[in-house]
N, C-alpha and C. Protein backbone atom coordinates (compact mmCIF):
# COMPACT_ATOMS: atom_id res chain seq x y z
N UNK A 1 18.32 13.66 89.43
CA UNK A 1 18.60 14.84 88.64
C UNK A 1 17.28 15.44 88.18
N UNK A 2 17.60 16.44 87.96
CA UNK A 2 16.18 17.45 87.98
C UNK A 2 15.52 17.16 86.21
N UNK A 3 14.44 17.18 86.11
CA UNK A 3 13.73 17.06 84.91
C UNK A 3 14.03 18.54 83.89
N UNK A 4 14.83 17.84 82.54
CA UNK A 4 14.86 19.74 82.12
C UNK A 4 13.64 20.00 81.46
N UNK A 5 12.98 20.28 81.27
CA UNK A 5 12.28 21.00 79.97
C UNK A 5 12.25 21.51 78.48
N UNK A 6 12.10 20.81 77.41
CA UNK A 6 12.67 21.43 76.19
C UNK A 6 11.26 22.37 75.60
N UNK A 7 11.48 23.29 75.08
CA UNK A 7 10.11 23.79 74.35
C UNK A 7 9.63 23.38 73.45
N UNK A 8 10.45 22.57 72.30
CA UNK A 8 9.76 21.22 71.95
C UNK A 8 11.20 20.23 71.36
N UNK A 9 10.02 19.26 71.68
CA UNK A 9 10.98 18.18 70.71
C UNK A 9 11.42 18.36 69.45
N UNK A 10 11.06 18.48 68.62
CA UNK A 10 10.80 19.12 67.13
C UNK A 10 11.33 20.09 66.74
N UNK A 11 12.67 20.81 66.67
CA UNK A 11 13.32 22.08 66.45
C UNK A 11 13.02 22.50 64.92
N UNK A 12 13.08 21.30 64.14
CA UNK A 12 12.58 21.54 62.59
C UNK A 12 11.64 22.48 62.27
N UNK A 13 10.42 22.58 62.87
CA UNK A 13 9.14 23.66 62.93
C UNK A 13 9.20 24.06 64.05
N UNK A 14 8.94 25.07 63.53
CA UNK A 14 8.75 26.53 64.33
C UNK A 14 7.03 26.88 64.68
N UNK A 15 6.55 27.11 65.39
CA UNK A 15 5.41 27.93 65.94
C UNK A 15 5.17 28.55 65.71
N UNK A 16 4.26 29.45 65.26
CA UNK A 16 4.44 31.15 65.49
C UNK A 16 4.20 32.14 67.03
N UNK A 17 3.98 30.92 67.97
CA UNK A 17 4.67 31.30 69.31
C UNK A 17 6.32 31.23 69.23
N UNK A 18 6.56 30.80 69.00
CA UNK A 18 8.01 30.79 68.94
C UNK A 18 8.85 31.92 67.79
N UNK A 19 8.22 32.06 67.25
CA UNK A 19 8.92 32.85 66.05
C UNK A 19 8.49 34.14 66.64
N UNK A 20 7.29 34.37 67.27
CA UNK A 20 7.40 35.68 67.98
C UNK A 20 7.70 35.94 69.46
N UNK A 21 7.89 35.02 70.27
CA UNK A 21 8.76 34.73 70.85
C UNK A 21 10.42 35.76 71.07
N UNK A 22 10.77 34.39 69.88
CA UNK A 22 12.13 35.24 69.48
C UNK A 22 12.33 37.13 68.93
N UNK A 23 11.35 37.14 68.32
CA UNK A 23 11.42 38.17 67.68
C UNK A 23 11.11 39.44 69.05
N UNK A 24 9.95 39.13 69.73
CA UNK A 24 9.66 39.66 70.75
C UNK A 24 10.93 40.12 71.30
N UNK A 25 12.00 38.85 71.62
CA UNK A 25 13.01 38.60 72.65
C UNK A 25 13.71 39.81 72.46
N UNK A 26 14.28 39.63 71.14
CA UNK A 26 14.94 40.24 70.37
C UNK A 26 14.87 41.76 70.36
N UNK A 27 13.99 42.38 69.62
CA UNK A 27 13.13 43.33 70.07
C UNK A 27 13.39 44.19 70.93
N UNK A 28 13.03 43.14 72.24
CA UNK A 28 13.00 43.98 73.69
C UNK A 28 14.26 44.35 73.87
N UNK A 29 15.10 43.43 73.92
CA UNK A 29 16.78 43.78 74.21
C UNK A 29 17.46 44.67 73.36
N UNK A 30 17.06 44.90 71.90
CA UNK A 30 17.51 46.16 71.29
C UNK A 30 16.90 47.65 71.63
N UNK A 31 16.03 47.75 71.97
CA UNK A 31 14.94 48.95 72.10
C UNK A 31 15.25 48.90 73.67
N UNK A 32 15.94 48.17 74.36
CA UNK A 32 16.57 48.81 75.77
C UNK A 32 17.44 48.80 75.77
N UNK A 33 18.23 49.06 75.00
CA UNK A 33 20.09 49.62 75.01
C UNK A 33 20.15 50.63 74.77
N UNK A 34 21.44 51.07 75.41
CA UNK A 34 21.75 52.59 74.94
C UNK A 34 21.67 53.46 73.93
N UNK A 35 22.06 52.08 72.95
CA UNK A 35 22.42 52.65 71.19
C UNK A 35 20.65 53.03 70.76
N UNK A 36 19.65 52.11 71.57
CA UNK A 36 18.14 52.49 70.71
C UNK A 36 17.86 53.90 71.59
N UNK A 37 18.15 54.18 72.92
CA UNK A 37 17.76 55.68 73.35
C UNK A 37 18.56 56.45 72.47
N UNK A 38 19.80 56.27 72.24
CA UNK A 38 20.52 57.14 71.37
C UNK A 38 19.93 57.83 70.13
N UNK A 39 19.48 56.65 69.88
CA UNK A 39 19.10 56.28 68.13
C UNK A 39 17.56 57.53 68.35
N UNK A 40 16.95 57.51 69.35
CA UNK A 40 15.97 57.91 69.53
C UNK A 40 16.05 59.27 69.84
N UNK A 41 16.89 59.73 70.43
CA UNK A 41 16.79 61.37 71.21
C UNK A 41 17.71 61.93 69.69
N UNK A 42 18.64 61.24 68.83
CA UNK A 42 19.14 61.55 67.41
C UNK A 42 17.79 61.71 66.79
N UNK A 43 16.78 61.02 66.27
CA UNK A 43 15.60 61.20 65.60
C UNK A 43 14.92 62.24 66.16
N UNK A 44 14.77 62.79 67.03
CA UNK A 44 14.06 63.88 67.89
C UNK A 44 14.90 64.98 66.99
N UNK A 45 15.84 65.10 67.79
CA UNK A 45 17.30 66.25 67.16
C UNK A 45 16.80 66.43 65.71
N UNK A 46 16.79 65.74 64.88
CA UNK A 46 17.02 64.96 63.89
C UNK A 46 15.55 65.89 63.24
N UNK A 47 14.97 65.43 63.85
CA UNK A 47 13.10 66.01 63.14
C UNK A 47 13.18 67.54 63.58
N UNK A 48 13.69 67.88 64.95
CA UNK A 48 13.28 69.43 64.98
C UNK A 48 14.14 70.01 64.34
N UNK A 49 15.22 69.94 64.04
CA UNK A 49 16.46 70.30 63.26
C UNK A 49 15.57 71.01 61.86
N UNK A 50 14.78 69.72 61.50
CA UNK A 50 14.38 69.94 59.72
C UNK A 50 12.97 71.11 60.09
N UNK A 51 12.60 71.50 60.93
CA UNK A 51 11.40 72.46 61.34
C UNK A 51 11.49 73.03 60.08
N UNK A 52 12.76 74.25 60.76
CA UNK A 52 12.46 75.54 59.73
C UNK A 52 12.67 75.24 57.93
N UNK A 53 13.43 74.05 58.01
CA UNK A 53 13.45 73.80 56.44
C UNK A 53 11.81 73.29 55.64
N UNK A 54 11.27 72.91 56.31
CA UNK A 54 9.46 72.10 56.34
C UNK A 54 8.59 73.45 56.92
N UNK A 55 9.74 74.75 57.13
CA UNK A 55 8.47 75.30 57.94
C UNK A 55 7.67 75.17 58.24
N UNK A 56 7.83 74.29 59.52
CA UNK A 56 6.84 73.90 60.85
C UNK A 56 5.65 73.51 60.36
N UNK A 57 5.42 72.57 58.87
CA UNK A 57 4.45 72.65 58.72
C UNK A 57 3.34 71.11 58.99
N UNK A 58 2.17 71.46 58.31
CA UNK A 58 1.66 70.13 59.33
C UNK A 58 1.76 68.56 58.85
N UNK A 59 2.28 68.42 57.83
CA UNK A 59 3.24 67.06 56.97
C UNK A 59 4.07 67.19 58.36
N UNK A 60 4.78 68.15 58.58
CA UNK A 60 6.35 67.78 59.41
C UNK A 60 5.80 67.48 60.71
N UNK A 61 4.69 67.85 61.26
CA UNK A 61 4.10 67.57 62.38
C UNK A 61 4.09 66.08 62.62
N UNK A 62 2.90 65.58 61.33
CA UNK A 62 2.18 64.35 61.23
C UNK A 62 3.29 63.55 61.18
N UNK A 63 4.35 63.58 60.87
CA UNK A 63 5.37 62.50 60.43
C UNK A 63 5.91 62.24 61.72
N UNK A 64 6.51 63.12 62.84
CA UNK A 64 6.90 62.63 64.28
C UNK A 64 5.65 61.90 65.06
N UNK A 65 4.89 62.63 64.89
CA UNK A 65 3.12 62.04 65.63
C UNK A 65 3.27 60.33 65.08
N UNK A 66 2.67 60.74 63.60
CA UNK A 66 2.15 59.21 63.22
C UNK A 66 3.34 58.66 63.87
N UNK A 67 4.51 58.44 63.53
CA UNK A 67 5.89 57.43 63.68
C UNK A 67 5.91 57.46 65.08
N UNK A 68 5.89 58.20 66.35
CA UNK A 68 5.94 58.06 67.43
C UNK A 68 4.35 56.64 68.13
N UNK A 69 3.47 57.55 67.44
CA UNK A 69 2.28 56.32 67.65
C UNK A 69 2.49 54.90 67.54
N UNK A 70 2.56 54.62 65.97
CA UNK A 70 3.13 53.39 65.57
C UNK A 70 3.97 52.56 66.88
N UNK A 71 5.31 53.44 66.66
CA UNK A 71 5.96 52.46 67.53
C UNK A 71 5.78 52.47 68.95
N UNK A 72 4.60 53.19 69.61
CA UNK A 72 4.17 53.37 71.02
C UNK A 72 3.11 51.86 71.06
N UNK A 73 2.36 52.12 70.00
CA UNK A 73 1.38 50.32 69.71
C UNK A 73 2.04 49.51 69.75
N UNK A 74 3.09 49.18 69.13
CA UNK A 74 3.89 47.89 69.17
C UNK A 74 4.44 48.22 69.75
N UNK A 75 5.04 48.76 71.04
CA UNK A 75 6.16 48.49 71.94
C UNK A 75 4.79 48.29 73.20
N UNK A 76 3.72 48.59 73.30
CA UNK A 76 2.61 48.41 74.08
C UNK A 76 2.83 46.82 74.26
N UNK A 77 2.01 46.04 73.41
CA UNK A 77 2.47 44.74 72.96
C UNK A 77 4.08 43.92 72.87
N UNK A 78 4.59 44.48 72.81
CA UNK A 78 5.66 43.57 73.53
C UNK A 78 6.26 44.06 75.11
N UNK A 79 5.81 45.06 75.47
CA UNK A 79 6.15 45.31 76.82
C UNK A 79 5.36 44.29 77.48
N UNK A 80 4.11 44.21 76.96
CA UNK A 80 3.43 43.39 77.75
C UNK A 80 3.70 41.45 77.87
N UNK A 81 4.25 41.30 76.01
CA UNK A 81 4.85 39.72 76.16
C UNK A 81 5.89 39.98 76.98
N UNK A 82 6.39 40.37 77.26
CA UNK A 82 8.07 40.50 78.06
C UNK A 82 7.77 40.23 79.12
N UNK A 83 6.20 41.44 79.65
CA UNK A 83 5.98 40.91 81.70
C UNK A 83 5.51 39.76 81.59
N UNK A 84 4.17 39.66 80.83
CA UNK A 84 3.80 37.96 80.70
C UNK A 84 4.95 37.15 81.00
N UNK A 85 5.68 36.64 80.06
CA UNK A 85 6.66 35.84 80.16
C UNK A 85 7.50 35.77 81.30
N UNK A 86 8.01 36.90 82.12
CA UNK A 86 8.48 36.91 82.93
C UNK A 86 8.03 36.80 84.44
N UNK A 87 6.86 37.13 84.11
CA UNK A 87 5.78 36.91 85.36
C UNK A 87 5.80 35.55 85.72
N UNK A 88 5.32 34.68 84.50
CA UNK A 88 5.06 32.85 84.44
C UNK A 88 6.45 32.58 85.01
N UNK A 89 7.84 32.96 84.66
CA UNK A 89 8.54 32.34 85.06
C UNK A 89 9.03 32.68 86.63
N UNK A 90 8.74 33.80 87.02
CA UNK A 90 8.68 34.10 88.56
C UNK A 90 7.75 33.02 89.28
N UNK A 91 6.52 33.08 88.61
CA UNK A 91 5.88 32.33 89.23
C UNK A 91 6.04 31.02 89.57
N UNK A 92 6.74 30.63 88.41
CA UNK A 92 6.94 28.51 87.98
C UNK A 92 8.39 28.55 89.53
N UNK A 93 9.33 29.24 89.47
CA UNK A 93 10.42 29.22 90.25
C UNK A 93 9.65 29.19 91.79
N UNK A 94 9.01 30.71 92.30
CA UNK A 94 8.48 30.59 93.75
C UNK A 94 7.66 29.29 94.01
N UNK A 95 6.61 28.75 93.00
CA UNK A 95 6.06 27.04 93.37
C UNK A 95 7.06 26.14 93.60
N UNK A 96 8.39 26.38 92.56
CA UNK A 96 9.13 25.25 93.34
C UNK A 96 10.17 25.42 94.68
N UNK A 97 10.59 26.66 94.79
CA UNK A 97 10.57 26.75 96.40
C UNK A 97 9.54 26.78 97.20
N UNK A 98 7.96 26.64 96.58
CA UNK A 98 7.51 26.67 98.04
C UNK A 98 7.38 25.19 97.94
N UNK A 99 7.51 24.31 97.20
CA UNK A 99 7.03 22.62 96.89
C UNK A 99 8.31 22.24 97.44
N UNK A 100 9.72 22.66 97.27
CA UNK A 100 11.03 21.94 97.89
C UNK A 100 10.87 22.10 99.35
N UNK A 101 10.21 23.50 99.99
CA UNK A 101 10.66 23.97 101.33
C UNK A 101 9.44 22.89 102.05
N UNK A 102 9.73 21.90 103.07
CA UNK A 102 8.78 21.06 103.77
C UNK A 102 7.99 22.34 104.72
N UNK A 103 8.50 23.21 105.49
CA UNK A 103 7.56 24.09 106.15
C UNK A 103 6.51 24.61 105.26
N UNK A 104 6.81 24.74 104.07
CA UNK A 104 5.73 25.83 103.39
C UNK A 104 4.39 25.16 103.10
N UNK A 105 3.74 26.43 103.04
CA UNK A 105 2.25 25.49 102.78
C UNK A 105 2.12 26.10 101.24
N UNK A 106 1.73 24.36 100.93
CA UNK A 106 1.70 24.26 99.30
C UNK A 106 0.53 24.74 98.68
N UNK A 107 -0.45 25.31 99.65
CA UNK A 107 -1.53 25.92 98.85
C UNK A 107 -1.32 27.48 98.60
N UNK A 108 -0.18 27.72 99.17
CA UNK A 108 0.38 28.96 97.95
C UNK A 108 1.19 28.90 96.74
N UNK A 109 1.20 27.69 96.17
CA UNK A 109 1.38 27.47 95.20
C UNK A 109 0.03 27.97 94.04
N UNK A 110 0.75 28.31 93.36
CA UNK A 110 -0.41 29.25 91.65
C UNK A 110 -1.48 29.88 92.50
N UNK A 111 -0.98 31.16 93.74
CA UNK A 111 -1.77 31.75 94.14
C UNK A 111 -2.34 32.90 93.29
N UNK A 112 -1.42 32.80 92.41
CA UNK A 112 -1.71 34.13 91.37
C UNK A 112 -2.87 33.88 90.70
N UNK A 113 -3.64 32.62 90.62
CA UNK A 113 -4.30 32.25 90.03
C UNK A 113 -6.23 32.76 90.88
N UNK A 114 -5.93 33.53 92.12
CA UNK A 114 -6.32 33.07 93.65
C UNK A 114 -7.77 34.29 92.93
N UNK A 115 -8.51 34.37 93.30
CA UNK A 115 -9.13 35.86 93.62
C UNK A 115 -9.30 36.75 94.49
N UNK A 116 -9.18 37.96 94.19
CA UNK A 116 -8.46 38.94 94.94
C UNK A 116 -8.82 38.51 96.65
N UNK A 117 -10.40 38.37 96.96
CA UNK A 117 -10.47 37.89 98.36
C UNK A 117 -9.90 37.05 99.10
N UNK A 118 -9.52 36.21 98.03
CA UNK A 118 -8.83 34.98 98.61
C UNK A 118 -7.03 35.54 98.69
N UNK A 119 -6.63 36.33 97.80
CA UNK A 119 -5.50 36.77 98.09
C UNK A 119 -5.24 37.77 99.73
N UNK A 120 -6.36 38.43 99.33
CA UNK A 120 -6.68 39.34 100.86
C UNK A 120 -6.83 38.34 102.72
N UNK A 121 -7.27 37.44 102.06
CA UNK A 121 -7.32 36.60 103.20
C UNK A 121 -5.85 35.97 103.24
N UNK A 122 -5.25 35.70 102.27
CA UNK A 122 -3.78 35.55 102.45
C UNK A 122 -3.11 36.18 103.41
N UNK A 123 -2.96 37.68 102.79
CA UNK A 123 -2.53 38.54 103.28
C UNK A 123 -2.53 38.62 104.53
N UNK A 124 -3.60 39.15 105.39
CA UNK A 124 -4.00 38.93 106.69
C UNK A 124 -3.39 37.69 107.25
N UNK A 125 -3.54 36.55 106.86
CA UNK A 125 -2.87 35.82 107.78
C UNK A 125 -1.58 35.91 107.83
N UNK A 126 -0.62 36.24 106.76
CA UNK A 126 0.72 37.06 106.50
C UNK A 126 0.56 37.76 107.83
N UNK A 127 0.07 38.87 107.66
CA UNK A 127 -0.24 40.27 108.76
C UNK A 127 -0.18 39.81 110.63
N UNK A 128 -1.03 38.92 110.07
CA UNK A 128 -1.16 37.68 111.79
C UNK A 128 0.15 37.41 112.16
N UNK A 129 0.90 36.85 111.16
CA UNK A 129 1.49 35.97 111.53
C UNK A 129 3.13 36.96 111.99
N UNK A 130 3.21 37.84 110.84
CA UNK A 130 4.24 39.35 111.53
C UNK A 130 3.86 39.77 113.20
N UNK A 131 3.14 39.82 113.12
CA UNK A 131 2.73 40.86 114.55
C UNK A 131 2.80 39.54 115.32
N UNK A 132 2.77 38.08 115.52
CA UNK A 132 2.73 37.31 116.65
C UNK A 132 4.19 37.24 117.00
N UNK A 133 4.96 37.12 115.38
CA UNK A 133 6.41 37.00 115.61
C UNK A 133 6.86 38.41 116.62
N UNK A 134 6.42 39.73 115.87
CA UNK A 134 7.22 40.92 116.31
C UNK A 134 6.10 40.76 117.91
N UNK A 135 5.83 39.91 118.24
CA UNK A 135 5.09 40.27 119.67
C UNK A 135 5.67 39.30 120.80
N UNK A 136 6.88 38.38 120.09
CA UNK A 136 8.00 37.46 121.02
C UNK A 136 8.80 38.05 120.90
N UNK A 137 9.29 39.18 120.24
CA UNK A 137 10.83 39.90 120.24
C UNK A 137 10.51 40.62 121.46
């Protein structure tokens, strides 16, 4: 049976990888639902609506600006924990199909890790190895 993995033994304490983590998680999955675009093109509506009452002025400006910024920084930062995270786990899965599959060669395992030349030389032999196949059909 396969080895599971726990993220820790210790559920009592928390990390503050873990607490942002979650929060991250969290986060991401609200701010990509319908109800947060909703919520969002309403706040748009919502701000130009009040123009002529603020006559267009530059308080009413600064307040969509600053608030749009803000949450453009922090959604920067968790867009990016989200690929992180999801990247590592693409990655951890393809090592263990290429470590289960006996044909594969295991030194593409944590190629991501590779530098770019060495990825390029990958490639090419990829490239080789298409054109010998498409050259027996």
């Amino acid at each position: 049976m396969p080895k599971k993995y726990n993220q820790s033994s210790n559920t009592s304490k928390l990390s503050l990888s873990t607490v942002f983590y979650k929060i991250a998680r969290r986060t991401a999955e609200i701010s990509g639902s319908p109800f947060a675009s909703i919520l969002a093109v309403s706040v748009i509506i919502f701000w130009a609506a009040t123009g002529p009452i603020f006559k267009f002025s530059d308080t009413w400006q600064l307040v969509i600006n600053t608030s749009t910024t803000i949450i453009t920084f922090l959604m920067v930062f968790l867009i990016q924990n989200s690929q992180n995270r999801d990247a590592k786990a693409v990655q951890i899965k393809l090592d263990e199909i290429i470590r289960a599959i006996a044909e594969a060669r295991n030194e593409l395992i944590d190629t991501e890790d590779d530098t770019e030349e060495e990825l390029e030389m990958i490639q090419k032999d990829f490239v080789k190895l298409k054109k010998e196949a498409s050259d027996r059909i």
